[in-house]
N, C-alpha and C. Protein backbone atom coordinates (compact mmCIF):
# COMPACT_ATOMS: atom_id res chain seq x y z
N UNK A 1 -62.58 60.79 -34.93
CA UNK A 1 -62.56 61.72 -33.84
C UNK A 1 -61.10 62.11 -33.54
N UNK A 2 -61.14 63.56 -33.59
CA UNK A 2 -59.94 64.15 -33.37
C UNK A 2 -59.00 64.04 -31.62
N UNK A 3 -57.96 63.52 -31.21
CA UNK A 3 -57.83 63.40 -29.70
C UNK A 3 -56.69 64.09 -29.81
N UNK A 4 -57.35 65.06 -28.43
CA UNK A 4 -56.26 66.56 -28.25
C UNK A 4 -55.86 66.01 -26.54
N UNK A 5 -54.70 66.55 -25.92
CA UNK A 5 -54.38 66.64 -24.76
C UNK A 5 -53.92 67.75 -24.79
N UNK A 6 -54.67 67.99 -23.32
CA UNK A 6 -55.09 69.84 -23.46
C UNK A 6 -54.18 70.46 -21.63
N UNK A 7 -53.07 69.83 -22.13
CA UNK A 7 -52.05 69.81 -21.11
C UNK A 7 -50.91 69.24 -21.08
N UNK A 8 -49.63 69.74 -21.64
CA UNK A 8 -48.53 68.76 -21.19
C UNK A 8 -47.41 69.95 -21.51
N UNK A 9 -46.46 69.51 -20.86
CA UNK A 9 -45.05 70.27 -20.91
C UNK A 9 -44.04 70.02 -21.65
N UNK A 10 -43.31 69.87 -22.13
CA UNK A 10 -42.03 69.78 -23.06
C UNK A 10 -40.93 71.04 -22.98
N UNK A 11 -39.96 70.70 -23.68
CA UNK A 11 -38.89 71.29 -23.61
C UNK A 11 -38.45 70.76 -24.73
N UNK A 12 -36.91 71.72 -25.40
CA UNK A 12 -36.41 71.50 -26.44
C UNK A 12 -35.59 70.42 -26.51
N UNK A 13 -34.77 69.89 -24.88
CA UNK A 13 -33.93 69.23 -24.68
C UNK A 13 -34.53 68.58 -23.06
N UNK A 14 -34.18 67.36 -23.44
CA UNK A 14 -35.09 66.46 -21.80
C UNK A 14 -34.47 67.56 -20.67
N UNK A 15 -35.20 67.79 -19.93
CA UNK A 15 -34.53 68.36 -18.44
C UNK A 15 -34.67 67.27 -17.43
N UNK A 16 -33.57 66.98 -16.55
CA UNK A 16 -34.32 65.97 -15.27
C UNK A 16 -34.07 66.82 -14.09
N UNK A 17 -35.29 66.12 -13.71
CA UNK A 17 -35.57 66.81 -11.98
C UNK A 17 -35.28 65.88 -11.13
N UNK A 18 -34.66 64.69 -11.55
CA UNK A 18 -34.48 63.89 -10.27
C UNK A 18 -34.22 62.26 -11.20
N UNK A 19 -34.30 61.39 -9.84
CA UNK A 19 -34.20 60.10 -10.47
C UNK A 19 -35.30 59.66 -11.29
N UNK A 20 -36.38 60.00 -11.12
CA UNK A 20 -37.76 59.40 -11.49
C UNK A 20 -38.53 60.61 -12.28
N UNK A 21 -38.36 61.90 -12.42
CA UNK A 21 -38.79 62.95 -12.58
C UNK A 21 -38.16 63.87 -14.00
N UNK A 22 -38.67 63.82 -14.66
CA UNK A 22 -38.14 64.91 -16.24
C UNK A 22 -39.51 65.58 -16.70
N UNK A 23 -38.53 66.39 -17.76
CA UNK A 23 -39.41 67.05 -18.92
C UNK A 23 -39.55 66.47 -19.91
N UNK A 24 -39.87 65.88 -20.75
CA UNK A 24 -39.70 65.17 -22.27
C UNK A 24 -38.72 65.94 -23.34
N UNK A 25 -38.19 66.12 -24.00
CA UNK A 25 -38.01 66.67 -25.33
C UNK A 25 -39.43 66.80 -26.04
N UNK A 26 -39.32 67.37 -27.29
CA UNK A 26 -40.24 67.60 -28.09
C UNK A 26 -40.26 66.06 -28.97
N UNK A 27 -39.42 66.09 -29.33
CA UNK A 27 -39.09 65.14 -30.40
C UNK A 27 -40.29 63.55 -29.60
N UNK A 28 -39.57 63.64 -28.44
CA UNK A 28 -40.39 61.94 -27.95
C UNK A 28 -41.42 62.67 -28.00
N UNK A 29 -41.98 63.54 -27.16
CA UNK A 29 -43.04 63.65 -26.72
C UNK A 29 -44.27 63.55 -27.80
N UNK A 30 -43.53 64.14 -29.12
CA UNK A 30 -44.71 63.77 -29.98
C UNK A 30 -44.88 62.41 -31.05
N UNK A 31 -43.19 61.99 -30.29
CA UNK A 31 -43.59 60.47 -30.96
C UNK A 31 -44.29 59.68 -29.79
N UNK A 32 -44.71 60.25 -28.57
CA UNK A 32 -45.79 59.24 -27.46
C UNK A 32 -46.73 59.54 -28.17
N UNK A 33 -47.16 61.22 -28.46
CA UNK A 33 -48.61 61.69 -28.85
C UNK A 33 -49.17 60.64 -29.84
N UNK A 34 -47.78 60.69 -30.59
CA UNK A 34 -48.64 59.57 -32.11
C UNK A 34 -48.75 58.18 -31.55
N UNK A 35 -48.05 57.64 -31.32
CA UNK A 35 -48.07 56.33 -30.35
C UNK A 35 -49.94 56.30 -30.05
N UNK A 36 -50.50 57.39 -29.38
CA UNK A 36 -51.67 57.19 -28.55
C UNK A 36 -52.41 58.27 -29.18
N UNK A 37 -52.26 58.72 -30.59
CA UNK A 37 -53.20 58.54 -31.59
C UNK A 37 -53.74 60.35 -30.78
N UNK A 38 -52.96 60.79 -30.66
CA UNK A 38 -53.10 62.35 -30.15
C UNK A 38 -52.74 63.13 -31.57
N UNK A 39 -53.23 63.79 -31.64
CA UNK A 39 -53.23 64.83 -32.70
C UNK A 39 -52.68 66.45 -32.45
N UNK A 40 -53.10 66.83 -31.67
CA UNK A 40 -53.03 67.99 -31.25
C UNK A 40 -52.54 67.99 -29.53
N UNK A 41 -51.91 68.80 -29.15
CA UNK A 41 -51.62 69.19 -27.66
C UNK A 41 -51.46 70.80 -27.77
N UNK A 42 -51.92 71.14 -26.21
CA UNK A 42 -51.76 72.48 -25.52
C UNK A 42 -50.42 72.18 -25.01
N UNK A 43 -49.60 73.16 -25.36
CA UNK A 43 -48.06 73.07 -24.84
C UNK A 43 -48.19 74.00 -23.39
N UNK A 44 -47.76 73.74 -22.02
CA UNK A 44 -47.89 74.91 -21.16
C UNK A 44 -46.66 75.45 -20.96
N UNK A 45 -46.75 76.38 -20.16
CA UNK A 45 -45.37 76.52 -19.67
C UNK A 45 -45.45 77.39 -18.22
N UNK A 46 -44.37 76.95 -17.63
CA UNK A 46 -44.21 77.52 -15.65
C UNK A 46 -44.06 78.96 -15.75
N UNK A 47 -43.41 79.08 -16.67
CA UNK A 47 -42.44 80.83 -16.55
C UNK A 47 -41.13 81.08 -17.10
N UNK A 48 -40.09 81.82 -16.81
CA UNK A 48 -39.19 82.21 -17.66
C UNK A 48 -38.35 81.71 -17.80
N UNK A 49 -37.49 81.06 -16.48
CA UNK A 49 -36.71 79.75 -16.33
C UNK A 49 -36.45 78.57 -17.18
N UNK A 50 -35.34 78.85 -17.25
CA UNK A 50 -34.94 77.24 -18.56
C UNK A 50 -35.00 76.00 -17.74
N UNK A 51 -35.02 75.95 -16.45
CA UNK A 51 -34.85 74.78 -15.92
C UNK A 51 -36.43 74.52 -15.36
N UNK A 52 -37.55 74.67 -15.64
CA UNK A 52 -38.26 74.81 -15.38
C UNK A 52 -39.07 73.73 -15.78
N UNK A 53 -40.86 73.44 -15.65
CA UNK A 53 -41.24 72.38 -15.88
C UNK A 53 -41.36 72.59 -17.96
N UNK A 54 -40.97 73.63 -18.34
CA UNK A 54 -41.66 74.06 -19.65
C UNK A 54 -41.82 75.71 -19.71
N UNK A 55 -40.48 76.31 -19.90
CA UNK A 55 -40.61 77.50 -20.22
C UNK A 55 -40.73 78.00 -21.18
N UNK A 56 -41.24 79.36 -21.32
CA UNK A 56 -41.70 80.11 -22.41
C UNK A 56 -40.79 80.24 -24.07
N UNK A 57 -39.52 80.47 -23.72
CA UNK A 57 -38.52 80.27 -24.64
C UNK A 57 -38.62 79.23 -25.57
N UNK A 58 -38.18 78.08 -24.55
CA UNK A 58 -38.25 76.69 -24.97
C UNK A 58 -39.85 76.30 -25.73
N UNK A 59 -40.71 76.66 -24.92
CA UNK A 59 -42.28 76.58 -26.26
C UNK A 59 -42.33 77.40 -27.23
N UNK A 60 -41.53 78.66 -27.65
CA UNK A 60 -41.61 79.47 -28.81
C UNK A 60 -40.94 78.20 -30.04
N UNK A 61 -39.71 77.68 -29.35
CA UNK A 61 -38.25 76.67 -30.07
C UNK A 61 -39.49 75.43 -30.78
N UNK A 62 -40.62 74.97 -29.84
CA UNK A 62 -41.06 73.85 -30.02
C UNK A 62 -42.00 74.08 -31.30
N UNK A 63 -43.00 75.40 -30.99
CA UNK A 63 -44.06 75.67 -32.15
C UNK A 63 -43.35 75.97 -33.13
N UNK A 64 -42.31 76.39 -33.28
CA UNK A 64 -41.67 76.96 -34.86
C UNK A 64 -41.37 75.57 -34.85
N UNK A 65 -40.71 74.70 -34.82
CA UNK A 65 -40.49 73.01 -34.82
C UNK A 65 -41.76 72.49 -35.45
N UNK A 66 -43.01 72.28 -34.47
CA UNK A 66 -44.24 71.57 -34.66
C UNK A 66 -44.64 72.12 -35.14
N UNK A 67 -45.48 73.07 -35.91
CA UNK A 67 -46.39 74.42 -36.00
C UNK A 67 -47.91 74.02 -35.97
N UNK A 68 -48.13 72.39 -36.37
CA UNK A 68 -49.64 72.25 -36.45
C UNK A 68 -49.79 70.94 -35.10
């Protein structure tokens, strides 16, 4: 059985929002996915903003990176 998470944010480079609060990079984020046997993810994104939770830019950077 294939396991998708059909929600998460990333960025090309960690962003932090605070002491306790970030974006992931790409790079970890899909070494957690494999970690927990995820296959696939929906990348989202807030809007146009680089500082954002996961902007549009930064998910074009990630799919040419990941593509499958």
């Amino acid at each position: 059985m294939q396991k998708i998470d059909v929600h998460i944010h990333a960025a090309p480079e960690t962003i932090y929002k605070g002491e306790k609060i970030y974006v992931s990079d790409a790079d970890s984020m899909v070494a957690h996915m494999d970690k927990l046997g995820i296959e696939t993810a929906v990348l989202m994104s807030v809007g146009e903003a680089a500082a954002s939770l996961g902007y549009n830019e930064g998910n074009r950077i990630i799919c040419s990176k990941y593509p499958h």
